[in-house]
Every structure is written in C-alpha cells, then in structure tokens.
C-alpha atoms as a PDB file:
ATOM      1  CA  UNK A   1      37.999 -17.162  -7.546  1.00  0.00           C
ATOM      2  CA  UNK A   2      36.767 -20.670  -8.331  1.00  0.00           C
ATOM      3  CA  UNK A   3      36.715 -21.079 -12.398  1.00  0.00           C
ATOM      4  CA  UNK A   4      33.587 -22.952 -13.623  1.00  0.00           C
ATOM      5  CA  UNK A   5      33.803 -26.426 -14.843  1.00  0.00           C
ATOM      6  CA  UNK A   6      32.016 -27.519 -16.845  1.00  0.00           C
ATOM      7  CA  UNK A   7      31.060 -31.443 -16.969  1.00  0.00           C
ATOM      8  CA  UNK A   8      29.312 -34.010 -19.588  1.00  0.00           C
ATOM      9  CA  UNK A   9      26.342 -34.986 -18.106  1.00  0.00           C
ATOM     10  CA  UNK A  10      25.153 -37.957 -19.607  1.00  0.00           C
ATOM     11  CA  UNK A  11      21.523 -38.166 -17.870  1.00  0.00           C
ATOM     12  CA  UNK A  12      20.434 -35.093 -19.186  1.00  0.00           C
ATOM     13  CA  UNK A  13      18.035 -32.832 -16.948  1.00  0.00           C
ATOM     14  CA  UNK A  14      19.055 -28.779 -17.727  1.00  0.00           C
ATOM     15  CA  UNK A  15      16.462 -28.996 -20.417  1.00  0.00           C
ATOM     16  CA  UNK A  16      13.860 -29.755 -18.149  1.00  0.00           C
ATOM     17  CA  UNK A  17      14.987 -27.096 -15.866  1.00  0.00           C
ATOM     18  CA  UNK A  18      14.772 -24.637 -18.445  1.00  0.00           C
ATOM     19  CA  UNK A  19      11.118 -25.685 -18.134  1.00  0.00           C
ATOM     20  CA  UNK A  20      10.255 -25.247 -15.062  1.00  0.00           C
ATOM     21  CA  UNK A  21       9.237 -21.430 -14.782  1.00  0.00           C
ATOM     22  CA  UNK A  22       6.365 -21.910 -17.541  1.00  0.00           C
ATOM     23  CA  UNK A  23       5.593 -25.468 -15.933  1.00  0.00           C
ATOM     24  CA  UNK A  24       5.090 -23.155 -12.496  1.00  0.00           C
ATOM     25  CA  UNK A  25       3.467 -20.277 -14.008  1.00  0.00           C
ATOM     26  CA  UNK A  26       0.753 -22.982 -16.060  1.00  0.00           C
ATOM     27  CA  UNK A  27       0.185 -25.145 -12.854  1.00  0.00           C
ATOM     28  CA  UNK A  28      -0.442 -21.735 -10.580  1.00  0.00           C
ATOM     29  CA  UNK A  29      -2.133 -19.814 -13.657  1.00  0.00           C
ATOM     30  CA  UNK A  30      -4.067 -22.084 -14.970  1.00  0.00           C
ATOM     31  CA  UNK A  31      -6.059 -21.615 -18.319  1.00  0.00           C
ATOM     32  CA  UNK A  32      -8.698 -19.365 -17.204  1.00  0.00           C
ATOM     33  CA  UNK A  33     -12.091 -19.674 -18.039  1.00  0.00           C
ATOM     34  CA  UNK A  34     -14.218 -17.455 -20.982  1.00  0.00           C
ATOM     35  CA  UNK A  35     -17.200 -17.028 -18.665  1.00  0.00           C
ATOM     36  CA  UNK A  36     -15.050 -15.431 -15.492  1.00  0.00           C
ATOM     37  CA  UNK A  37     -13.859 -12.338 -18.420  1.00  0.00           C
ATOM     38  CA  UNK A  38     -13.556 -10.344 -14.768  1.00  0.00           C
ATOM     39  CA  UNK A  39     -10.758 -12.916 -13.692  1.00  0.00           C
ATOM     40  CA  UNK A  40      -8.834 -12.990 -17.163  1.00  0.00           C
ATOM     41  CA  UNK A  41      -8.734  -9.008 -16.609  1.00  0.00           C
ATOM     42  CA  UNK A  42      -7.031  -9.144 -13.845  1.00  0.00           C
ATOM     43  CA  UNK A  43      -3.882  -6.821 -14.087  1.00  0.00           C
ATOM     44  CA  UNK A  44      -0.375  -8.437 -13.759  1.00  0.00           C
ATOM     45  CA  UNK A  45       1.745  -5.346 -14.842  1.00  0.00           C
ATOM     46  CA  UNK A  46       1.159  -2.019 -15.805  1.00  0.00           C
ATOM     47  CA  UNK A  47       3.074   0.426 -18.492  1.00  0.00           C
ATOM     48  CA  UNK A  48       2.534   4.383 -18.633  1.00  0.00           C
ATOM     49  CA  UNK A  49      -0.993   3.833 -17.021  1.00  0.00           C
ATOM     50  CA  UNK A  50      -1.834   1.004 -19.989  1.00  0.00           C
ATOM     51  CA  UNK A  51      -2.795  -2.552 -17.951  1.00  0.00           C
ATOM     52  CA  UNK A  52      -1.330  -5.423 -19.375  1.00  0.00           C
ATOM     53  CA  UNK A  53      -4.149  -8.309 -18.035  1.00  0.00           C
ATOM     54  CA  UNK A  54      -3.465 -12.133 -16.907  1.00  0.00           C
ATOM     55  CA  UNK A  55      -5.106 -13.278 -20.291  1.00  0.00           C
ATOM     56  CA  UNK A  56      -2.452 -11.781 -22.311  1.00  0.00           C
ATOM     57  CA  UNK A  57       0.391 -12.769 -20.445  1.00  0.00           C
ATOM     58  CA  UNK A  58      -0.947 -16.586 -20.481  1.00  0.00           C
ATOM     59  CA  UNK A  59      -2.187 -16.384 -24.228  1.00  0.00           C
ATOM     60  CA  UNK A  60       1.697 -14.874 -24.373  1.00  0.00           C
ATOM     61  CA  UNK A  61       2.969 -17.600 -22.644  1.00  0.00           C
ATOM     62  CA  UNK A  62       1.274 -20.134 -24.826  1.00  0.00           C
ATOM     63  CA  UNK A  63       2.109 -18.856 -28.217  1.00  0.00           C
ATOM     64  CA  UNK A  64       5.581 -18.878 -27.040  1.00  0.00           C
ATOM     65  CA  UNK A  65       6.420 -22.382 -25.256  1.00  0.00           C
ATOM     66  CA  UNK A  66       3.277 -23.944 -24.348  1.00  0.00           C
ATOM     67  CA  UNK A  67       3.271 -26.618 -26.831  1.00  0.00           C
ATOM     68  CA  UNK A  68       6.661 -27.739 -25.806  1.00  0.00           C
ATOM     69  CA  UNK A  69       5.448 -27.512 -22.183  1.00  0.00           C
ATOM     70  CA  UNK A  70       2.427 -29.481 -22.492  1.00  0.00           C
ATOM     71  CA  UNK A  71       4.376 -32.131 -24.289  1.00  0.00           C
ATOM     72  CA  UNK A  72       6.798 -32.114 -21.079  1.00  0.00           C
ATOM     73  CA  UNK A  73       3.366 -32.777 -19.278  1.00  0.00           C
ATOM     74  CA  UNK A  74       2.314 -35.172 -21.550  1.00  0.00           C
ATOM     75  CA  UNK A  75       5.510 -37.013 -20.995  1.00  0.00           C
ATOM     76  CA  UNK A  76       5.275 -36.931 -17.255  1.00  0.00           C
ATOM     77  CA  UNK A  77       2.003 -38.473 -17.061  1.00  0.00           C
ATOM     78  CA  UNK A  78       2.762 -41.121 -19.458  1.00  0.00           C
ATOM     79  CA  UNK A  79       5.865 -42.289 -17.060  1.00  0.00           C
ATOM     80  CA  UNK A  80       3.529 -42.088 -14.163  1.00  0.00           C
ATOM     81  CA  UNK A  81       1.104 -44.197 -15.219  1.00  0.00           C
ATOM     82  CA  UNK A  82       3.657 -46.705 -16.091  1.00  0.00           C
ATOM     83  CA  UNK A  83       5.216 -46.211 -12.919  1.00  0.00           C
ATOM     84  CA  UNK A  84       1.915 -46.883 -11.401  1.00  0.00           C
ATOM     85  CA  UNK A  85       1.211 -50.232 -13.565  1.00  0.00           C
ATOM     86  CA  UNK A  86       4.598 -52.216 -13.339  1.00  0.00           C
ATOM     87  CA  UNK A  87       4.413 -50.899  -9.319  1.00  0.00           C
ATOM     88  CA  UNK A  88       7.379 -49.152  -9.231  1.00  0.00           C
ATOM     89  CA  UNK A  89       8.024 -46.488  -6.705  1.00  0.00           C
ATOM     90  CA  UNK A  90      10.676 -44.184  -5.827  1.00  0.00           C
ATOM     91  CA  UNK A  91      11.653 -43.026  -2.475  1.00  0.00           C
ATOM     92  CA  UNK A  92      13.370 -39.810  -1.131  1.00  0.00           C
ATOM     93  CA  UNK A  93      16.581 -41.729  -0.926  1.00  0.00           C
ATOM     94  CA  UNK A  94      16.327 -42.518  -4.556  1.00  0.00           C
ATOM     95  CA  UNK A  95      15.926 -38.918  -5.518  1.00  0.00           C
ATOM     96  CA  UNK A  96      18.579 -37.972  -3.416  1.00  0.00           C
ATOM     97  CA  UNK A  97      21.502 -40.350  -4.841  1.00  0.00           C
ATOM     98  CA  UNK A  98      20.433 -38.874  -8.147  1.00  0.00           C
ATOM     99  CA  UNK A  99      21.299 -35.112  -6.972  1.00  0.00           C
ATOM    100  CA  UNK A 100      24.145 -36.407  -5.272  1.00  0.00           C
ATOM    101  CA  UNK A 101      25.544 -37.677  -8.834  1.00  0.00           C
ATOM    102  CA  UNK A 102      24.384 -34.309 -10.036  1.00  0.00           C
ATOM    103  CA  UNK A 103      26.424 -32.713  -7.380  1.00  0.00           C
ATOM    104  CA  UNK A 104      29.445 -34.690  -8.204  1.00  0.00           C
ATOM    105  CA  UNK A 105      30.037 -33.648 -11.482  1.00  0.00           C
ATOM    106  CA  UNK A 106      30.579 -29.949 -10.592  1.00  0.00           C
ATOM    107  CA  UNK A 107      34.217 -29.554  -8.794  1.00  0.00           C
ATOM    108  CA  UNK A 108      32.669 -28.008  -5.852  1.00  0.00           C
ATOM    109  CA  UNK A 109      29.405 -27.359  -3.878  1.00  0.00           C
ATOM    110  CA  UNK A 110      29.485 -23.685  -4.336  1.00  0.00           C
ATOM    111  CA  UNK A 111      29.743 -23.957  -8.060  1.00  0.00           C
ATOM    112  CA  UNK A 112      26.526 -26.380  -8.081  1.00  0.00           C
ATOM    113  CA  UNK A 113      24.984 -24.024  -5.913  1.00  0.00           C
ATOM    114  CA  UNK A 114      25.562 -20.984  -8.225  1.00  0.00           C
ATOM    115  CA  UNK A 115      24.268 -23.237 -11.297  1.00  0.00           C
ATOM    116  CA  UNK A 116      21.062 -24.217  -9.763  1.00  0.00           C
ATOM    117  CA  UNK A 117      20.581 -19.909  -9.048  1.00  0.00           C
ATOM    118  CA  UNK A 118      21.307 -19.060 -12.347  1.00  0.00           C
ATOM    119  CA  UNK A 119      18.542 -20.858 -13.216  1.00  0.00           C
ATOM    120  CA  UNK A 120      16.503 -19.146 -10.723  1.00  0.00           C
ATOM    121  CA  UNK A 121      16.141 -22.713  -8.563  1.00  0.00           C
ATOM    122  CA  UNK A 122      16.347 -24.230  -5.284  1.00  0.00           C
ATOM    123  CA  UNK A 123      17.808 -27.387  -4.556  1.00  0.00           C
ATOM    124  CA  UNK A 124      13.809 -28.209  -3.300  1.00  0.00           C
ATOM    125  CA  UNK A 125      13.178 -27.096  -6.768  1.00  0.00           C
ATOM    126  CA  UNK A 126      15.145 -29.486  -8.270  1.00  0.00           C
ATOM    127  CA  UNK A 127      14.586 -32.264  -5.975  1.00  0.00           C
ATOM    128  CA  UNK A 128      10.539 -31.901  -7.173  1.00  0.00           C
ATOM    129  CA  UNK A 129      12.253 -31.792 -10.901  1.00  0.00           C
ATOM    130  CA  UNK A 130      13.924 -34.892 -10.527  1.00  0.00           C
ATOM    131  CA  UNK A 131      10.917 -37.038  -9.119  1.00  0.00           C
ATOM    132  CA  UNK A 132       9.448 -37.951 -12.621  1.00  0.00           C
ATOM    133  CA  UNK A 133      13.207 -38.319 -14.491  1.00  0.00           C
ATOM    134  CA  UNK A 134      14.163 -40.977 -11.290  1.00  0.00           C
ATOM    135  CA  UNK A 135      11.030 -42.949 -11.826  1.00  0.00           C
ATOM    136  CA  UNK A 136      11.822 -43.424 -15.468  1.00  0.00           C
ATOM    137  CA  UNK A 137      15.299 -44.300 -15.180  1.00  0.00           C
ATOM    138  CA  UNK A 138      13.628 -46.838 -12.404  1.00  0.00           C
ATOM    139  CA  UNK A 139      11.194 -48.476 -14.350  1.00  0.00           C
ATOM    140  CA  UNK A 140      13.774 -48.704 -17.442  1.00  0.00           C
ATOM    141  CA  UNK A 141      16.903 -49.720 -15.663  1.00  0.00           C
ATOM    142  CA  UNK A 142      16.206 -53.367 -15.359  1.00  0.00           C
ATOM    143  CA  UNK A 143      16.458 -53.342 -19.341  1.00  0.00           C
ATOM    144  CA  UNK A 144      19.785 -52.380 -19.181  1.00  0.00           C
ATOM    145  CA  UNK A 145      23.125 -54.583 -18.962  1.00  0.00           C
ATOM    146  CA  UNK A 146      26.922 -53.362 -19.088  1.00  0.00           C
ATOM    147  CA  UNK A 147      29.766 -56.124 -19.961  1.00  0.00           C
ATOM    148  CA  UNK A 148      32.622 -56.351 -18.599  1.00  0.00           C
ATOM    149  CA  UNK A 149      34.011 -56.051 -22.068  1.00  0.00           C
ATOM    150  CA  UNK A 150      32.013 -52.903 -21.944  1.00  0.00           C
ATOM    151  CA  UNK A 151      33.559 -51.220 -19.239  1.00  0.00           C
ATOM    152  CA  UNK A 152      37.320 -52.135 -20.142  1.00  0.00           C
ATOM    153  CA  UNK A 153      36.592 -50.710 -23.602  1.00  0.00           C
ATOM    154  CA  UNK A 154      35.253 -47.597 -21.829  1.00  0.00           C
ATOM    155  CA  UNK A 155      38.135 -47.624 -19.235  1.00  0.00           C
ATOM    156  CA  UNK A 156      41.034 -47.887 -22.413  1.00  0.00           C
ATOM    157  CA  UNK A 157      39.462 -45.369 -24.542  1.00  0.00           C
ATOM    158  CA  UNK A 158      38.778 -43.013 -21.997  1.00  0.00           C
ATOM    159  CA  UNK A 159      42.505 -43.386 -19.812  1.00  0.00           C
ATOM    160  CA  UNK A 160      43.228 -40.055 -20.611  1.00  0.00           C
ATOM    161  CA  UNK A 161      40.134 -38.058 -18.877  1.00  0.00           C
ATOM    162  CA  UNK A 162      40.380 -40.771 -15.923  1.00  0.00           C
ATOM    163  CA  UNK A 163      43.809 -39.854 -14.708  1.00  0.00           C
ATOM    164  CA  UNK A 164      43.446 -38.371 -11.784  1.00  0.00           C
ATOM    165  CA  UNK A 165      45.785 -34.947 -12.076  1.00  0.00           C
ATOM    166  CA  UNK A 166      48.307 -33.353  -9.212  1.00  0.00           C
ATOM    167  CA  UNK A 167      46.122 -31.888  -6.455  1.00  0.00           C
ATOM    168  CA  UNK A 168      46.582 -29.484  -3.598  1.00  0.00           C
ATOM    169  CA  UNK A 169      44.626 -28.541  -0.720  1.00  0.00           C
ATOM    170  CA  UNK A 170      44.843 -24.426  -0.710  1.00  0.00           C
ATOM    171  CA  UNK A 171      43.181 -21.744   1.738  1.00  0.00           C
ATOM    172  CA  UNK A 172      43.203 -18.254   0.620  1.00  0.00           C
ATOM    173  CA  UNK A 173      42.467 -14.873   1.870  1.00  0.00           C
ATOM    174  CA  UNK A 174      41.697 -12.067  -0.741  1.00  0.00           C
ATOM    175  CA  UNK A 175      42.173  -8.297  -0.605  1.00  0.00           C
ATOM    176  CA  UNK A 176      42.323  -5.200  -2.799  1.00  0.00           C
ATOM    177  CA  UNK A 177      45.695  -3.886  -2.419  1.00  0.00           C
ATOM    178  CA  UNK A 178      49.331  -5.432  -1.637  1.00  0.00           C
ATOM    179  CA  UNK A 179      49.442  -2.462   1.184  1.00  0.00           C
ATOM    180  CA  UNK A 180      46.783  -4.881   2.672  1.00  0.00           C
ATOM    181  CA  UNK A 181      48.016  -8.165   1.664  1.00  0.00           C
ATOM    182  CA  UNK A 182      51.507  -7.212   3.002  1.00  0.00           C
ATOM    183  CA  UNK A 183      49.767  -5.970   6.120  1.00  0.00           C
ATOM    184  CA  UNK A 184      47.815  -9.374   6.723  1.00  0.00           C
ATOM    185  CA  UNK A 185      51.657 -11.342   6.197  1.00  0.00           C
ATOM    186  CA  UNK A 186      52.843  -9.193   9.089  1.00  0.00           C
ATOM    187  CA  UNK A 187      50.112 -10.354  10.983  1.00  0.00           C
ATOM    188  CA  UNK A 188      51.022 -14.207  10.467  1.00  0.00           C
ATOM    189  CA  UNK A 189      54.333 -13.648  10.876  1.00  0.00           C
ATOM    190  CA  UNK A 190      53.327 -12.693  14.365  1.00  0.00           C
ATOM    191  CA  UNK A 191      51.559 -15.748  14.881  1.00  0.00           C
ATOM    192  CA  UNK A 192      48.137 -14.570  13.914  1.00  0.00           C
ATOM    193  CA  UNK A 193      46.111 -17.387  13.234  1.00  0.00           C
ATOM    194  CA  UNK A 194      45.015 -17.482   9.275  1.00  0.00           C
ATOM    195  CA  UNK A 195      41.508 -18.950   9.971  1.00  0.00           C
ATOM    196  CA  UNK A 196      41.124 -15.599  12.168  1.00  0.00           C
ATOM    197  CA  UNK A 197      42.050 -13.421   9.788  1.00  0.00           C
ATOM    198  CA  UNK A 198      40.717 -14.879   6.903  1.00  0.00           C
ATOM    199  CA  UNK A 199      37.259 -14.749   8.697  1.00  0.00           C
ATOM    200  CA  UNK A 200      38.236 -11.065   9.327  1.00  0.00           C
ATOM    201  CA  UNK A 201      40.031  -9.577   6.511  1.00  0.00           C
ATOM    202  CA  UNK A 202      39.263 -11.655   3.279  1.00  0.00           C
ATOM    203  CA  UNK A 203      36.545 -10.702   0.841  1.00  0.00           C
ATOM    204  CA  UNK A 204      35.570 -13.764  -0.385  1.00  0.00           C
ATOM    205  CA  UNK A 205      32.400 -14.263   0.954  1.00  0.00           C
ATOM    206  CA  UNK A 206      32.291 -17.802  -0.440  1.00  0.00           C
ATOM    207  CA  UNK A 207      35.551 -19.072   1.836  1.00  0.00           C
ATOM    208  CA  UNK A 208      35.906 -16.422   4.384  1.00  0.00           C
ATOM    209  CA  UNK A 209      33.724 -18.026   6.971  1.00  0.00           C
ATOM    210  CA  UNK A 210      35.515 -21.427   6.495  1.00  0.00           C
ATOM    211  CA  UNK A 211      38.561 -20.125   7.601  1.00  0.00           C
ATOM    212  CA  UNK A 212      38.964 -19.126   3.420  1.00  0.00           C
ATOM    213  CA  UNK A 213      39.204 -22.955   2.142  1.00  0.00           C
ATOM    214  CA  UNK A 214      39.111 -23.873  -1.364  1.00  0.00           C
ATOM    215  CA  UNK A 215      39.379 -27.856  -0.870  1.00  0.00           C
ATOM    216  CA  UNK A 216      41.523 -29.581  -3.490  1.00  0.00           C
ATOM    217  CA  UNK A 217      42.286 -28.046  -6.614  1.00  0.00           C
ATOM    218  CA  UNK A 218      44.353 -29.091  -9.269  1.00  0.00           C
ATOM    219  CA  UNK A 219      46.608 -26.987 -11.706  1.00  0.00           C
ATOM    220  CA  UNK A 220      44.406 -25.108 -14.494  1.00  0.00           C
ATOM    221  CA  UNK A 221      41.660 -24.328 -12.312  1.00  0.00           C
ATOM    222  CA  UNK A 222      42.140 -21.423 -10.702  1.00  0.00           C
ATOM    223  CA  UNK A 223      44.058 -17.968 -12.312  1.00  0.00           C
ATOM    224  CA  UNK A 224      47.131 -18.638 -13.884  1.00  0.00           C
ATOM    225  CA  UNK A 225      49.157 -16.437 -11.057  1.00  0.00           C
ATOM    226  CA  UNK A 226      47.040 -17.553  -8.318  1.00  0.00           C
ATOM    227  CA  UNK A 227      48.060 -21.483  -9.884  1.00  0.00           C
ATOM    228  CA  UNK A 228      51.398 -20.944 -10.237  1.00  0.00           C
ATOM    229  CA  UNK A 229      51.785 -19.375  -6.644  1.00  0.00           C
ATOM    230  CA  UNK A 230      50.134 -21.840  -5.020  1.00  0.00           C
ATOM    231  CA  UNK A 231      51.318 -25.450  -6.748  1.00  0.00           C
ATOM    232  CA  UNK A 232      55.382 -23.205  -6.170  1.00  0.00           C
ATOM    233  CA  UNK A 233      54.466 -24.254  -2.189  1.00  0.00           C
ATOM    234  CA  UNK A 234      55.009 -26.937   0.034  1.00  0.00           C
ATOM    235  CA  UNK A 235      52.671 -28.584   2.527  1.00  0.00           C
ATOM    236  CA  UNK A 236      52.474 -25.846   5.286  1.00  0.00           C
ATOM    237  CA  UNK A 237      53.836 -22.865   3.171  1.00  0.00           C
ATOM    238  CA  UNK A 238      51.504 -19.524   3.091  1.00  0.00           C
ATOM    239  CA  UNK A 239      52.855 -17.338  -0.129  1.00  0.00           C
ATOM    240  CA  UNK A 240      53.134 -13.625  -0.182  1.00  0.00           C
ATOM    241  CA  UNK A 241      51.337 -11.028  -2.012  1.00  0.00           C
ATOM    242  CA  UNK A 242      49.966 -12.791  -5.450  1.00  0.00           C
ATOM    243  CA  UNK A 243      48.632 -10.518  -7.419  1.00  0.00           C
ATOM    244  CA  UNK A 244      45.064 -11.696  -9.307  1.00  0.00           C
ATOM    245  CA  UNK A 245      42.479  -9.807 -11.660  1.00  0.00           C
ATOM    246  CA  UNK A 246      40.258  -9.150  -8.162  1.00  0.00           C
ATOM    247  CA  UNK A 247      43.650  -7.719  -5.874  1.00  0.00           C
ATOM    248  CA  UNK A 248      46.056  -9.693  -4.249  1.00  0.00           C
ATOM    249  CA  UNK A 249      45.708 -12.602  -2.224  1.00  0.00           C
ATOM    250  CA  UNK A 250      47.490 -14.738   0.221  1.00  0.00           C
ATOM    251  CA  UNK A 251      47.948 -18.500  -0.251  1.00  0.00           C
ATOM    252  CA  UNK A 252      48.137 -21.449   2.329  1.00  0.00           C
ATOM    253  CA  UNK A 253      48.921 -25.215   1.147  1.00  0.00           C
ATOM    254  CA  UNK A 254      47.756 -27.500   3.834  1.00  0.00           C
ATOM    255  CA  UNK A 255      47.940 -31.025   1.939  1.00  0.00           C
ATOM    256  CA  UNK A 256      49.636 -32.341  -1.399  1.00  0.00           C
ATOM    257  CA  UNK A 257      48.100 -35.258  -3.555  1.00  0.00           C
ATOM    258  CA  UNK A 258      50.338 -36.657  -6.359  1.00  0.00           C
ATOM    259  CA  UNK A 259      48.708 -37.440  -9.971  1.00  0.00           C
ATOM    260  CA  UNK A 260      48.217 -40.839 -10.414  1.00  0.00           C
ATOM    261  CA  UNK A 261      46.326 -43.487 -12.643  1.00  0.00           C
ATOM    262  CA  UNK A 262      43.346 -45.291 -11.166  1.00  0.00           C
ATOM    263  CA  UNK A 263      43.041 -49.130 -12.024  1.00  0.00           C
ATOM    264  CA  UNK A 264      40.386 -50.650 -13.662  1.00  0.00           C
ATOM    265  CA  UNK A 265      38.822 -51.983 -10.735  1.00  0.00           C
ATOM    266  CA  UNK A 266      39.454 -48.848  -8.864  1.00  0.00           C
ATOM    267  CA  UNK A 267      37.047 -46.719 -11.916  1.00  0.00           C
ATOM    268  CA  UNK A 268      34.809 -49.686 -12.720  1.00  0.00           C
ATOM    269  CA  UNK A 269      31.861 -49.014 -10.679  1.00  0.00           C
ATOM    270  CA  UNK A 270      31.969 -45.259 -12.113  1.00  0.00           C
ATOM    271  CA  UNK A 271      32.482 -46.429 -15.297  1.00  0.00           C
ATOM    272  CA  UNK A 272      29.223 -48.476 -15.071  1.00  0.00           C
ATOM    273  CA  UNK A 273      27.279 -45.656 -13.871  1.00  0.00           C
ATOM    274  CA  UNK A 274      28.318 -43.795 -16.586  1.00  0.00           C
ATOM    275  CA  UNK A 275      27.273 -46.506 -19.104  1.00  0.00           C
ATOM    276  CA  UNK A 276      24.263 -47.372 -18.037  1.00  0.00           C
ATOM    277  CA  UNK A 277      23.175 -43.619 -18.376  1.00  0.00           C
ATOM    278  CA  UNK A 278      24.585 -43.473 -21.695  1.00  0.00           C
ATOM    279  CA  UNK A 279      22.109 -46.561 -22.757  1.00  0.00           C
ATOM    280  CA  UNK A 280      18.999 -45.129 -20.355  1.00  0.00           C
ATOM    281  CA  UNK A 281      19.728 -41.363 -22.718  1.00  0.00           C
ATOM    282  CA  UNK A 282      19.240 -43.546 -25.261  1.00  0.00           C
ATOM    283  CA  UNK A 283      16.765 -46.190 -24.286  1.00  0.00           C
ATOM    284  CA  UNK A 284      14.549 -43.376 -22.755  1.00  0.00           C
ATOM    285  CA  UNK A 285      13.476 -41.694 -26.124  1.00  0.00           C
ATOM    286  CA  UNK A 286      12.640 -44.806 -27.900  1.00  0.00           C
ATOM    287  CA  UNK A 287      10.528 -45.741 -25.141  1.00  0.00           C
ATOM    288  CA  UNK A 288       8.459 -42.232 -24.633  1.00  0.00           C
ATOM    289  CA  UNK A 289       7.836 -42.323 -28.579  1.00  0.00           C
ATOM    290  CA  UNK A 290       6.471 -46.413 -28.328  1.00  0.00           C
ATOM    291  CA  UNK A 291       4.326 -45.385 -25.172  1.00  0.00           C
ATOM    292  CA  UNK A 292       2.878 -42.208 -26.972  1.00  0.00           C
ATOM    293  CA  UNK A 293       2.146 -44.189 -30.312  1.00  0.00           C
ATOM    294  CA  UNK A 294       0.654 -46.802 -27.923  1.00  0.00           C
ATOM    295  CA  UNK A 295      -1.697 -44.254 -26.171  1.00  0.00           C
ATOM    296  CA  UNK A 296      -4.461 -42.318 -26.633  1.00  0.00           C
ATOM    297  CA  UNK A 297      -3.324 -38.513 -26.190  1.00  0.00           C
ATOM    298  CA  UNK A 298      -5.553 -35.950 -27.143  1.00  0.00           C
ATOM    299  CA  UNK A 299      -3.303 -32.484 -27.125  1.00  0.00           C
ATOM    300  CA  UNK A 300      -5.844 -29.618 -28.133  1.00  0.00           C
ATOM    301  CA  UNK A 301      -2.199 -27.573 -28.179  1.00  0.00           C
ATOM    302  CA  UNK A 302      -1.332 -28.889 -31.325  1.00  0.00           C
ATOM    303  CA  UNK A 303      -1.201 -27.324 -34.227  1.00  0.00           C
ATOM    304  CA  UNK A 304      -2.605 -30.656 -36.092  1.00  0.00           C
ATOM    305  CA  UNK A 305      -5.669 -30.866 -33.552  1.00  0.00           C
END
C-alpha cells in the first residue's frame, strides 16, 4: 500500500552497493591461475549440453566491470592505510549510527527493507559495505566546520521542505471484495476487536501481524482514495468500504498530528548533519585523487598499464 519515497541522500553509498555482487564474486573467485587449466575448466553453467567454464565467466566479468571494481578496491585500501596511520578506528556503534541515518531517510522500515532486497542485500551486507565509507568520513570529519551563518542560510532557503506536513496515525485491513470488507464492518460493529481481525482477515502481509499499522502518514502518500478516506476521519473513527487499485480496505485513525513549522533550533542539529555531508561528498573526492597521485599504485587492469 505504502508508496515509495524517495529521499536525497547526500552521503552517497547506492553506487557502492551496485558493486558489491562483482566485489563478492572477485573476492570468492579469485583470478585463477594459468598452470591449474583443470580449475579454470571448472563448469559454472551449462546450455544445450555446451559447458560454459569459471574462466569465461571471470574473463566475462572483467571485460565488463572489473576495472571499475578494482578501482573501488584500490580506493578501499588507500582509506585503510590512512585509517591505519593517523590511528583512527571505527567501532560497531559508529557503523551503526550511519545505517540508522540511512534508515531515516526512507518513511518507513519496510520500505528500507524492500530497497536493500532489491539490491539483492542484507542489512549484514550493508553493514560490511559501510565499514570502509565510515572510516573515511572519520578520518576527514575533523576538516570540516559548519557556521552558524551556515545553518540559518540552510534553514531559510530550505523552510519549505522542513515544514513538517499534517500527519495521521492509520491502521488498515485490506481485502478483495466490498462483500468482504462489508462483512469485516459487521464484525466491528459487534465489537470485534480490529487487531484480531486484521491479523485474521487482511492481506497485507506487511501490517497484518501488527494488528495492520501503517504508523504516521501524511496526505500524498498513500492512494488518492485510500488518502482522502482516511485524513475525512477523526481520532478513533474506522471508515467503511474504500475502494483501492488492490480491493477495498478498511481504515482506523488512532492519533492526529497538526502541520507545523519547526524552529531553527528545533532543525539545527539536522541541518548540520546534513551540511557536513554535503562538504565530506565533496571533500572526499579531492582527497582520494591527492592520496592516489601521492601513492604508488600499480593497476595491471588498466588499459594504460
């Protein structure tokens, strides 16, 4: 039911992601020797009888994203070591404040959870992701200042996307038909309890087992007629039949938050957050290219080599 959201993301880390399947493939395959010819043979799929060996798919695999993948490893290595000569370390506490800001900017934990599939991840996957991008923003963090000028600059230009919009707290239990829906209203109208028969009757597998909640959601992010249904109701309300592109469902409001502006103060810690990533986006690629030009890296990948 949930529509995606999509959020800016300053500290940028889907690219890497992308990555991560060749990265797994190179570090469990890896470039197999010209005297083991039995080993490079070894079958990984077969078509119509006709073998298709480990060698090909790895030469395959080069051709078609090593380079950029060795230059990820490249770049990994040369944060490391730096890591390892100004002493700085992260901890598991460190990498998880950095998922939890990752988590934040999607509008619910199911949605985050559905992002990190689609990429064919785990949140252990991404937790191992995030190690080397932490330790960088570690090591170049204490180059970085924000102003107070900075942040009410931010805060006025930006007033808009900070307002903080009308917000209701909604439960839901989704059917096919109205015959059904009308059938579960009968049922509350009894007394039924709607945790119970959400848990029972509702076919969203996502909210069905948490007695169908959605959490807060403001207007514009669900359906248009399961929006207008639902912001129509008071605290304590349950709709009737709303029809939706999956059936019908029934709608419970259970809490009402007005829209409002946050202060200055109220945003200025977020706002700083936000900042500072902005300036680490940016310091970060000026400081990979001076510590590459600075080291000795001997890529037999590249096309210059």
């Amino acid at each position: 039911m949930n529509k995606h959201i999509s959020a800016n993301r300053t500290w940028k880390w889907v690219s890497s992601l992308l990555l991560l399947s060749l990265i797994a493939y190179l570090i469990v395959y890896p470039p197999l020797k010209k005297t083991d010819p039995t080993s490079a043979a070894v079958a990984v799929a077969k078509v119509n009888g006709v073998n298709i060996s480990r060698d090909q798919l790895y030469e395959a695999m080069l051709v078609s994203g090593g380079e950029q993948t060795l230059d990820t490893l490249i770049t990994e290595e040369l944060i490391n070591q730096e890591g390892q000569k100004t002493g700085v370390q992260i901890t598991d506490e460190d990498i998880q404040q950095e998922i939890s800001l990752i988590q934040g900017s999607y509008s619910s934990n199911d949605e985050f959870q559905q992002a990190l599939t689609s990429y064919g991840m785990t949140l252990d996957d991404l937790k191992k992701n995030m190690k080397t991008q932490v330790l960088l923003k570690k090591i170049l963090e204490p180059q970085v200042t924000i102003s107070d000028d900075e942040i009410k600059q931010y805060y006025d230009e930006n007033i808009e996307s900070l307002k903080v919009p009308e917000q209701i707290q909604a439960s839901h239990i989704s059917v096919t038909t109205k015959e059904e829906a009308d059938a579960i209203l009968a049922e509350l109208k009894k007394g039924t309890d709607f945790a119970t028969l959400a848990k029972d009757k509702s076919l969203d597998t996502a909210t069905k087992d948490t007695a169908g909640a959605l959490g807060y959601i403001s207007s514009g992010n669900m359906e248009e007629t399961f929006d207008t249904a639902a912001f129509a109701l008071a605290v304590g309300e349950t709709s009737s039949a709303v029809q939706t592109s999956t059936g019908y469902d029934i709608i419970k409001v259970t809490d009402h938050k007005a829209a409002y502006t946050p202060t200055m103060e109220e945003k200025k810690e977020d706002i700083k957050t936000t900042l500072t990533n902005q300036k680490l986006s940016t310091l970060s690629s000026t400081w990979l290219q001076e510590k590459k030009s600075q080291s000795t890296v001997e890529n037999y990948l590249s096309k210059d080599a």
